[in-house]
Every structure is written in structure tokens, then in C-alpha cells.
PDB file of N, CA and C in Angstrom:
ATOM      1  N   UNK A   1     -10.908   0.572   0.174  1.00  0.00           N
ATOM      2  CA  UNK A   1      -9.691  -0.223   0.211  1.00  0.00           C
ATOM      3  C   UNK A   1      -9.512  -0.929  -1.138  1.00  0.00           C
ATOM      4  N   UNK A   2      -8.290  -1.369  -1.539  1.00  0.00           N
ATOM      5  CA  UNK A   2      -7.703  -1.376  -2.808  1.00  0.00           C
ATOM      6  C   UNK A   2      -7.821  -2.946  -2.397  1.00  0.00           C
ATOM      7  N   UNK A   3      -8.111  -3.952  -3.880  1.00  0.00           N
ATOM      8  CA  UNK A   3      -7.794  -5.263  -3.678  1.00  0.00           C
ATOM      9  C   UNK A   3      -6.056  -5.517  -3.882  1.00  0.00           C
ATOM     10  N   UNK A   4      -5.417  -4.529  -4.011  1.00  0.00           N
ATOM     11  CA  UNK A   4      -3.965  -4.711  -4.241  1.00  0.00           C
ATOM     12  C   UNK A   4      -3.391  -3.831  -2.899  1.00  0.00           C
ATOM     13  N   UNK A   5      -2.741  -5.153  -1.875  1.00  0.00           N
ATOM     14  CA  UNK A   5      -1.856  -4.131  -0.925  1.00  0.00           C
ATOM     15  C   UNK A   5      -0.540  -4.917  -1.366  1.00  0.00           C
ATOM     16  N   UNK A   6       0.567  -3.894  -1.187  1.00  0.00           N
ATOM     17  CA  UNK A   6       2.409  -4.142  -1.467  1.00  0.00           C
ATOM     18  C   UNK A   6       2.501  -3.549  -0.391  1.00  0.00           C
ATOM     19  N   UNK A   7       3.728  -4.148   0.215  1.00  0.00           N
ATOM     20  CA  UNK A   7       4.373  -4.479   1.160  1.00  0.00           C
ATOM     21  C   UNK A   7       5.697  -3.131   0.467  1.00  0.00           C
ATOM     22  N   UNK A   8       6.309  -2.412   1.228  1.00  0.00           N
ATOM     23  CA  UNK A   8       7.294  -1.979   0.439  1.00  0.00           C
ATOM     24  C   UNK A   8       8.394  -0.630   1.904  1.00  0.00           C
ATOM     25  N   UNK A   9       9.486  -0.926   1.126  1.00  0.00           N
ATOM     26  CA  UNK A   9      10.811   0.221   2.184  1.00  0.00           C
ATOM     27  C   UNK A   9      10.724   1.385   0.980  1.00  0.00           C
ATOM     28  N   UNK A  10      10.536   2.432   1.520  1.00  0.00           N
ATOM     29  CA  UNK A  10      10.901   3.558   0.419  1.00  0.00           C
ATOM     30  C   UNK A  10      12.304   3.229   0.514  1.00  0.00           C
ATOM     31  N   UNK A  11      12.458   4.161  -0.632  1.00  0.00           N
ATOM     32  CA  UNK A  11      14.100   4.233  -1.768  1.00  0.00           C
ATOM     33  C   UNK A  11      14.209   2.626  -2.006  1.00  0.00           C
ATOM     34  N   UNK A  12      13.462   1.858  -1.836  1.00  0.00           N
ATOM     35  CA  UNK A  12      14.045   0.304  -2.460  1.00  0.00           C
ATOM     36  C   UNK A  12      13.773   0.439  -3.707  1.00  0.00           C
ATOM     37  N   UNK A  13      15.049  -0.170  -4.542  1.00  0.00           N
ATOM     38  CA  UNK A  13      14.227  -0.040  -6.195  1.00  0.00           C
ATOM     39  C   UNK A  13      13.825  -1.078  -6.424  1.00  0.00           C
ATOM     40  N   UNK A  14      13.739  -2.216  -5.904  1.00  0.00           N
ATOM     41  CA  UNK A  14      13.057  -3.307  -6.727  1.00  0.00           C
ATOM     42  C   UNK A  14      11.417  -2.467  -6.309  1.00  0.00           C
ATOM     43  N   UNK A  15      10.643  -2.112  -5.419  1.00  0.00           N
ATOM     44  CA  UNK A  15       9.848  -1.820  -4.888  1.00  0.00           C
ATOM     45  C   UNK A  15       9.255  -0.699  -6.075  1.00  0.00           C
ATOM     46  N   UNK A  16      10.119   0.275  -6.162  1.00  0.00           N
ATOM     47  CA  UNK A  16       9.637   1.168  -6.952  1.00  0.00           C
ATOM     48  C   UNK A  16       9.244   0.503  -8.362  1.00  0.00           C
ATOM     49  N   UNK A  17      10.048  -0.433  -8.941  1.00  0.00           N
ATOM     50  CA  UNK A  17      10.060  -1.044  -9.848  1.00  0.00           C
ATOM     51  C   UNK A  17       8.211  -1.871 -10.518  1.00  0.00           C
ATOM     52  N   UNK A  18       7.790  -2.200  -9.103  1.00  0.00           N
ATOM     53  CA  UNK A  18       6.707  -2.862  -8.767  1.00  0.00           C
ATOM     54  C   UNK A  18       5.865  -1.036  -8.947  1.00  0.00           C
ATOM     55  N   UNK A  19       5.718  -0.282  -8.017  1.00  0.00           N
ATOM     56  CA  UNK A  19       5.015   0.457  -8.457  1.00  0.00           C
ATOM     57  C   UNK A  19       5.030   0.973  -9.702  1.00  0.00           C
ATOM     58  N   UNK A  20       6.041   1.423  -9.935  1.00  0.00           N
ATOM     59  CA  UNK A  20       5.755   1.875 -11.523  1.00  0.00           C
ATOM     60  C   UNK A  20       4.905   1.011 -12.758  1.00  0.00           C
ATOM     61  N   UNK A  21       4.829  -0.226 -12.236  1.00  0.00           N
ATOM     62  CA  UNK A  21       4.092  -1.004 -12.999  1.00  0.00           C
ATOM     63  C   UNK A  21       2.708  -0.775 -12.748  1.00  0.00           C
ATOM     64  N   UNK A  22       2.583  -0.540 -11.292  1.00  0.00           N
ATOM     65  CA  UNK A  22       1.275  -0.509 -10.576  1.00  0.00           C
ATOM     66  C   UNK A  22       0.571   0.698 -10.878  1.00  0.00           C
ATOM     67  N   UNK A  23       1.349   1.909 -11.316  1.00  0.00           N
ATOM     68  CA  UNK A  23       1.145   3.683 -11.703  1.00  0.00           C
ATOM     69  C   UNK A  23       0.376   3.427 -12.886  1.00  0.00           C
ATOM     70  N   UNK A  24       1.895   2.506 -13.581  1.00  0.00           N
ATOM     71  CA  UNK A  24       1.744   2.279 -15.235  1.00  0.00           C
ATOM     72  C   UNK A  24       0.094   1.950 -15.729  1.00  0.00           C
ATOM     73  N   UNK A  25      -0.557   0.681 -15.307  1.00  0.00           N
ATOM     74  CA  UNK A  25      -1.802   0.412 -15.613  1.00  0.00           C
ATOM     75  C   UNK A  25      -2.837   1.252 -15.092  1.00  0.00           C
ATOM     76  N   UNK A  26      -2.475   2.152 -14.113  1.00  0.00           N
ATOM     77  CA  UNK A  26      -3.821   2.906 -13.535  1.00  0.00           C
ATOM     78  C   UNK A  26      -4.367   1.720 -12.579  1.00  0.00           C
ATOM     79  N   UNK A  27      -3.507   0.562 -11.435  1.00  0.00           N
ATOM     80  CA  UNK A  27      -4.125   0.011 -10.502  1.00  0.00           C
ATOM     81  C   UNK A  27      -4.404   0.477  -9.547  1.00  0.00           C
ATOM     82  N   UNK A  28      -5.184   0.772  -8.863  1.00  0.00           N
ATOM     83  CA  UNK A  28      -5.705   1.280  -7.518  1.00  0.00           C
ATOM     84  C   UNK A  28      -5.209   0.239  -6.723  1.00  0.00           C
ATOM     85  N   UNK A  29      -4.121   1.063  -5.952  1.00  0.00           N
ATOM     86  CA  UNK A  29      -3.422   0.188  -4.683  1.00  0.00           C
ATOM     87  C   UNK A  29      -3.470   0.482  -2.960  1.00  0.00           C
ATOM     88  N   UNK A  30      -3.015  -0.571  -2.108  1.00  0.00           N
ATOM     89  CA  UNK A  30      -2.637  -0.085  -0.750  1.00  0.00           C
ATOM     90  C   UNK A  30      -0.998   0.209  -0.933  1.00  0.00           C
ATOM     91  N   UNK A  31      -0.645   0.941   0.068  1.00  0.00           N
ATOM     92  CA  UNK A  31       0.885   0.122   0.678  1.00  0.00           C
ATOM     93  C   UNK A  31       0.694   0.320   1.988  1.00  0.00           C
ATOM     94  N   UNK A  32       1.869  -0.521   2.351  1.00  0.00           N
ATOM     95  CA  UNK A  32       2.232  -1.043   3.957  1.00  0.00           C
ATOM     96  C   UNK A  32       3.674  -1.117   3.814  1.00  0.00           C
ATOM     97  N   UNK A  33       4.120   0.011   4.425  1.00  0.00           N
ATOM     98  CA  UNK A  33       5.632   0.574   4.519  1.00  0.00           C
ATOM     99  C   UNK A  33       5.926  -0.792   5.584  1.00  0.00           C
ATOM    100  N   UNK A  34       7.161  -1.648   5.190  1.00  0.00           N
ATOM    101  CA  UNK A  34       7.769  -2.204   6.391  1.00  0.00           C
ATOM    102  C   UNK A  34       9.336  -1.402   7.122  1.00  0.00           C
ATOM    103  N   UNK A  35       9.323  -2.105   8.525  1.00  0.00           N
ATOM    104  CA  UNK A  35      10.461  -1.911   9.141  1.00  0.00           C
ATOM    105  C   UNK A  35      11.777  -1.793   8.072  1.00  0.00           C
ATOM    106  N   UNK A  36      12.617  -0.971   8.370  1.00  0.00           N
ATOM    107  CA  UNK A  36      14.275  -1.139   7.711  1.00  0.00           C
ATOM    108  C   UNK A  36      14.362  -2.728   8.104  1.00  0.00           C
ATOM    109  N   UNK A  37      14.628  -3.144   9.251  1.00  0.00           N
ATOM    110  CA  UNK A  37      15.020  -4.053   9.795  1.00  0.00           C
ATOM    111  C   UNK A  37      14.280  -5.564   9.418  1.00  0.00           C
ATOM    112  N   UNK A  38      14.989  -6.536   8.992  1.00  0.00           N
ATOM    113  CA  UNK A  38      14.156  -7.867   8.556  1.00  0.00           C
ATOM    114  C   UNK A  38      13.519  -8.342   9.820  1.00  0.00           C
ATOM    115  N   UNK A  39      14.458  -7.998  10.600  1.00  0.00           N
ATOM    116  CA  UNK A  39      13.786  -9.054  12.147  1.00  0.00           C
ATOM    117  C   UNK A  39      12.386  -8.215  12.632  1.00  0.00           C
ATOM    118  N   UNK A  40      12.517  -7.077  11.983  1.00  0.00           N
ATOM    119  CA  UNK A  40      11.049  -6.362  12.437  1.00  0.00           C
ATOM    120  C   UNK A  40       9.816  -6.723  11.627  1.00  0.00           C
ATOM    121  N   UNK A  41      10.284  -7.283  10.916  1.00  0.00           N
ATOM    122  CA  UNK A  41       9.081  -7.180   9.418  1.00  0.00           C
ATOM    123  C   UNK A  41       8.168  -8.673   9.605  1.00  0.00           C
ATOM    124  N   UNK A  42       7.963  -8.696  10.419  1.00  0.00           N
ATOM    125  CA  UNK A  42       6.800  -9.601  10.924  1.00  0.00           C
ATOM    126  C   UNK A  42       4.986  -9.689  10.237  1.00  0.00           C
ATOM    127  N   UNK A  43       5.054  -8.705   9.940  1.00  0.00           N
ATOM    128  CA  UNK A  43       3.914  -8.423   9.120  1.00  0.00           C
ATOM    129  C   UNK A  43       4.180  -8.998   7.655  1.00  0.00           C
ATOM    130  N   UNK A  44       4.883  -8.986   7.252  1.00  0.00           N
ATOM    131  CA  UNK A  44       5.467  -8.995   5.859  1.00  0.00           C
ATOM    132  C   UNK A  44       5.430 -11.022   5.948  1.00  0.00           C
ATOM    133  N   UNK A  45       6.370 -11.283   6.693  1.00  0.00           N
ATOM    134  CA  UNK A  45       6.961 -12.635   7.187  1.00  0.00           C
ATOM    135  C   UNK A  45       5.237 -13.456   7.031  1.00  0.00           C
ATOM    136  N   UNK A  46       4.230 -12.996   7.917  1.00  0.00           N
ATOM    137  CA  UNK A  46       3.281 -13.993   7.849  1.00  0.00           C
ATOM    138  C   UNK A  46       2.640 -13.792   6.585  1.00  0.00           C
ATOM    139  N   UNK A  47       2.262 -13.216   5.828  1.00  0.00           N
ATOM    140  CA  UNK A  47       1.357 -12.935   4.309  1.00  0.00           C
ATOM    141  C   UNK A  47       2.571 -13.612   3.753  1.00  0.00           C
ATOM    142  N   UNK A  48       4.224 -13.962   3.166  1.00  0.00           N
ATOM    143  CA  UNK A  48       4.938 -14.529   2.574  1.00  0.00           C
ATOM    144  C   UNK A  48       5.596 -15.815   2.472  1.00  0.00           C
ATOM    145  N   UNK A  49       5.560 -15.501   4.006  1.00  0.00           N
ATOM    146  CA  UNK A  49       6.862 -16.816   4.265  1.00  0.00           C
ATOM    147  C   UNK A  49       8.458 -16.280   4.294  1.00  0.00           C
ATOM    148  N   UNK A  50       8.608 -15.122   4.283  1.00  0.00           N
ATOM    149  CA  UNK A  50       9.806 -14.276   3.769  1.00  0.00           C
ATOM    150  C   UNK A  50       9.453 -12.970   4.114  1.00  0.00           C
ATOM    151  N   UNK A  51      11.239 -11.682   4.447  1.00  0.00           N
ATOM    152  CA  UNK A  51      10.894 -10.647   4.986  1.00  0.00           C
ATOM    153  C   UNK A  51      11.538  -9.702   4.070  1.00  0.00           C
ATOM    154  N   UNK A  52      11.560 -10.440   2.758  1.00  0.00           N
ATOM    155  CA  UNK A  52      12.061  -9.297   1.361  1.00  0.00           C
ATOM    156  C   UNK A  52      10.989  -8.520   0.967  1.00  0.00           C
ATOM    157  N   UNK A  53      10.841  -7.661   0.235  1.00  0.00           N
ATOM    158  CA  UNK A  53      10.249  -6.942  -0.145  1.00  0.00           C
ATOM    159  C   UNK A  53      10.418  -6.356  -1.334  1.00  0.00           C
ATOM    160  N   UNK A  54       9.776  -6.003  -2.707  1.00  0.00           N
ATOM    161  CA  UNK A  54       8.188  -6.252  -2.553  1.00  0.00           C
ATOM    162  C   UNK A  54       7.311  -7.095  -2.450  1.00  0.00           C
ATOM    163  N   UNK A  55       6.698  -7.587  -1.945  1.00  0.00           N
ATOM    164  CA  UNK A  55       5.504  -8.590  -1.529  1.00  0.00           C
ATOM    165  C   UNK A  55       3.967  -7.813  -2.174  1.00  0.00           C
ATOM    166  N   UNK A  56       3.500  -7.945  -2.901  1.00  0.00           N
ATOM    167  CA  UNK A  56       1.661  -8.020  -3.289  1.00  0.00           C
ATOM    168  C   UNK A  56       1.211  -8.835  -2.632  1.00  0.00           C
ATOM    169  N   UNK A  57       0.175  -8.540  -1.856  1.00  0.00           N
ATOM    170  CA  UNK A  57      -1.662  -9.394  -1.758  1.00  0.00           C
ATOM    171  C   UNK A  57      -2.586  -8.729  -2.808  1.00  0.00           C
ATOM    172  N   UNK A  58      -3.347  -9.651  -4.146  1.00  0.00           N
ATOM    173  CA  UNK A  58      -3.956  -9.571  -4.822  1.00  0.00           C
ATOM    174  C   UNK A  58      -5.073 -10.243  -3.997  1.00  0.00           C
ATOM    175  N   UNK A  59      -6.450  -9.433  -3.515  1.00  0.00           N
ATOM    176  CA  UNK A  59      -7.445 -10.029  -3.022  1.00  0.00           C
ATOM    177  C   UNK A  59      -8.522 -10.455  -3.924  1.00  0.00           C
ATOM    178  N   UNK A  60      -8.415  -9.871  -5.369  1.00  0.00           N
ATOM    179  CA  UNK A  60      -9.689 -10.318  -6.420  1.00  0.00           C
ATOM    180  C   UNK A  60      -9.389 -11.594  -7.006  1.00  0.00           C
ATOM    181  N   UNK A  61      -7.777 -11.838  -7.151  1.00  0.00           N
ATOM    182  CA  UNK A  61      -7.219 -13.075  -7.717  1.00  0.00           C
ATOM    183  C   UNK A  61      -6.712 -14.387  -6.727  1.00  0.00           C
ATOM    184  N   UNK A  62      -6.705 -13.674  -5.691  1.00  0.00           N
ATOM    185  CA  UNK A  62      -5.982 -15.083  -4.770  1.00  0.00           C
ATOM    186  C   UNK A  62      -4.730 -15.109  -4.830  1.00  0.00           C
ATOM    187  N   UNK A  63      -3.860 -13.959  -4.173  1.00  0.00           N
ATOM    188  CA  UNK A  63      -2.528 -13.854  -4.552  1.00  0.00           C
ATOM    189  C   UNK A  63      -2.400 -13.397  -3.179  1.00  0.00           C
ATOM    190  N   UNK A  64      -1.679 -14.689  -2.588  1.00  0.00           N
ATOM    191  CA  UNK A  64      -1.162 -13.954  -1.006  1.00  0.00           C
ATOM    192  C   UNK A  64       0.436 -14.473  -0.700  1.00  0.00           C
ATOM    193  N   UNK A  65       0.933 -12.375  -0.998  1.00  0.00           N
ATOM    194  CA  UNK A  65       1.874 -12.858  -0.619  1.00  0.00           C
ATOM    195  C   UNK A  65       3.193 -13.091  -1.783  1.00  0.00           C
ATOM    196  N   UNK A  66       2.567 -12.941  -2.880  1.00  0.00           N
ATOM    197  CA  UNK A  66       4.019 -12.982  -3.873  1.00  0.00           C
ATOM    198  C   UNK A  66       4.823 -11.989  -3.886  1.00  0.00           C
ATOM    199  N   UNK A  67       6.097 -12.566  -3.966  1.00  0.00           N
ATOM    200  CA  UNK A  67       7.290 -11.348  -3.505  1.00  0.00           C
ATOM    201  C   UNK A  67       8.348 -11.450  -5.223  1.00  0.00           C
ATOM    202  N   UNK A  68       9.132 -11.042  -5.023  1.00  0.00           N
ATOM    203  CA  UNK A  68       9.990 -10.723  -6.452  1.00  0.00           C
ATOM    204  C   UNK A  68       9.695  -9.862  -7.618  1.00  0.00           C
ATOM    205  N   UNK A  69      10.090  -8.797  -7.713  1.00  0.00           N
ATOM    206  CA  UNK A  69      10.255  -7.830  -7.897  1.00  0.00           C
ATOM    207  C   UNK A  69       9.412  -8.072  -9.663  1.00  0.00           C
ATOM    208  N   UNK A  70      10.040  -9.138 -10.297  1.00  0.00           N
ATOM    209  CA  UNK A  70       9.784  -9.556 -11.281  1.00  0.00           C
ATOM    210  C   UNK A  70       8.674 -10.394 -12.145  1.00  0.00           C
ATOM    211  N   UNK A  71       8.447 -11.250 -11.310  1.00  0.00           N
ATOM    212  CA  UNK A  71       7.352 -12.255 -10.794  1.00  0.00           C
ATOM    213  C   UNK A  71       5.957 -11.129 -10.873  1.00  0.00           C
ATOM    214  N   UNK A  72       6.538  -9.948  -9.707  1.00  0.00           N
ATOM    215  CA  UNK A  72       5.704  -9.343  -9.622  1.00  0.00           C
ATOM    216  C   UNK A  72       4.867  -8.186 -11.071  1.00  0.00           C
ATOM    217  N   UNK A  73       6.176  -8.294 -11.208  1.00  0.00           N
ATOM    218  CA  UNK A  73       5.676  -6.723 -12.772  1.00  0.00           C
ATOM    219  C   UNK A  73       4.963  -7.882 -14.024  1.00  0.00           C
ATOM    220  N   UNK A  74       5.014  -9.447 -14.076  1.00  0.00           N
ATOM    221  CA  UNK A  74       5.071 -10.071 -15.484  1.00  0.00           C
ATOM    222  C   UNK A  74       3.736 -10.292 -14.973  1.00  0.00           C
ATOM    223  N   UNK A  75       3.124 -10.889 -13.308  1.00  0.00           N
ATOM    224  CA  UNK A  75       1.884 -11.005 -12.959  1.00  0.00           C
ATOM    225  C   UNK A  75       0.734 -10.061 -13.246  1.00  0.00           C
ATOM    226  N   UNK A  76       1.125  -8.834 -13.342  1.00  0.00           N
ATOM    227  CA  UNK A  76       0.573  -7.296 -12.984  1.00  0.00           C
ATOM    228  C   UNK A  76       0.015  -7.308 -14.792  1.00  0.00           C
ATOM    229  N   UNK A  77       1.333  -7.769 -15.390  1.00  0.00           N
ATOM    230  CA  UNK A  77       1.275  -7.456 -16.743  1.00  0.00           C
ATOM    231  C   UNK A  77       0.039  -8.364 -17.587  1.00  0.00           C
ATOM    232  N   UNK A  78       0.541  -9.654 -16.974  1.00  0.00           N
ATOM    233  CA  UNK A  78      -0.670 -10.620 -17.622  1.00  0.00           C
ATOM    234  C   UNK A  78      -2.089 -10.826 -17.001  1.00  0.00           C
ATOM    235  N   UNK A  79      -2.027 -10.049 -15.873  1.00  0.00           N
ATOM    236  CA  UNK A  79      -3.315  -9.849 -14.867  1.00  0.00           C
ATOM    237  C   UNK A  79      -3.730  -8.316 -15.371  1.00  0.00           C
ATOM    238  N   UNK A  80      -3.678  -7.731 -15.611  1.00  0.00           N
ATOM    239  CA  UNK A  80      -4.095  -6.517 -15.687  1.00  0.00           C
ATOM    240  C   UNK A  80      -3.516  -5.657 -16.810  1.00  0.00           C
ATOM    241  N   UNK A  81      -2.212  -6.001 -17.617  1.00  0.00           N
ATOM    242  CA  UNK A  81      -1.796  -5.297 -18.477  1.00  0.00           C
ATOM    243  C   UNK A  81      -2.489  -5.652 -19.777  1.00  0.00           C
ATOM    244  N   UNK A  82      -1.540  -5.532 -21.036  1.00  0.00           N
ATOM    245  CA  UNK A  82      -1.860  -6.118 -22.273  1.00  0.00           C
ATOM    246  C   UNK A  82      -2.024  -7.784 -22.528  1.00  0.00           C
ATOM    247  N   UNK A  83      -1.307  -8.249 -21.315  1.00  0.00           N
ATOM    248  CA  UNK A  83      -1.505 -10.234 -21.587  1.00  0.00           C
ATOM    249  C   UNK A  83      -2.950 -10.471 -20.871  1.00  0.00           C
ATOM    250  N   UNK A  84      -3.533  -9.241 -20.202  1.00  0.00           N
ATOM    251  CA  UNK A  84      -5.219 -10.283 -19.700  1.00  0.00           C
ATOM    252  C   UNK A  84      -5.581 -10.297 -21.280  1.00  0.00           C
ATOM    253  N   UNK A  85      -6.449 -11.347 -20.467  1.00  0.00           N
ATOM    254  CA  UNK A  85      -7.564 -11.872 -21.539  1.00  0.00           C
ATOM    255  C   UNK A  85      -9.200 -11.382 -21.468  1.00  0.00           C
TER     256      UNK A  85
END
């Protein structure tokens, strides 16, 4: 099991957006396809607080649960891209 699970709807592009970042570095990931439906996405809802998607759980860093598409690719970037340290 991957310390990175995303939350994600195929054909969403913010989602894809997040993987391609996730491809990009060579991260070893989960996913967890949610419901079309927000009122279904209950799984999603308790790890966030929210039933948007994409959502990451980072388990090596302590990341439960960040959602935004953006948030997500600049985290990925300075956690694991060219901004770690």
C-alpha cells in the first residue's frame, strides 16, 4: 500500500491534473474512485470535511485530507518535486 491515497471521479480534470503530477514525480499511489453523486461520497466527506474532489491522504507527512486541485500539485511539488529539501 502506497502512503499516498487520492480520492478521485474519472474524466474529472482537476483530478487528472493531480495525477499527472503524481505520474510526473514517479509517486507510488492509491486511488479511491468516489460516487458521481456528492450525497454519496461519504467516504471522501469524513477524511476532508468536504465531498469535492481531488482529496490526497499523505500518510508519511500527515496530510489528511487536502483537497484543491492546486494546493494539491504545489504540495506534491515542494514535498516531493524540485522544492524538497
Amino acid at each position: 500500500m502506497a502512503d499516498i491515497t487520492m480520492y478521485e471521479l474519472p474524466g474529472c480534470p482537476y483530478c487528472a491534473k493531480v495525477r499527472s503530477k503524481l505520474d510526473e514525480l514517479e509517486i507510488e499511489y492509491d486511488t479511491i474512485e468516489v460516487p458521481r453523486s456528492h450525497d454519496d461520497r461519504t467516504e471522501v466527506q469524513e477524511v476532508s470535511g468536504q465531498t469535492g474532489v481531488p482529496v490526497i491522504v499523505d500518510e508519511a507527512n500527515g496530510i489528511d485530507g487536502m483537497s484543491e486541485s492546486d494546493d494539491i500539485v504545489e504540495y506534491l511539488e515542494e514535498t516531493y518535486g524540485s522544492g524538497a529539501a
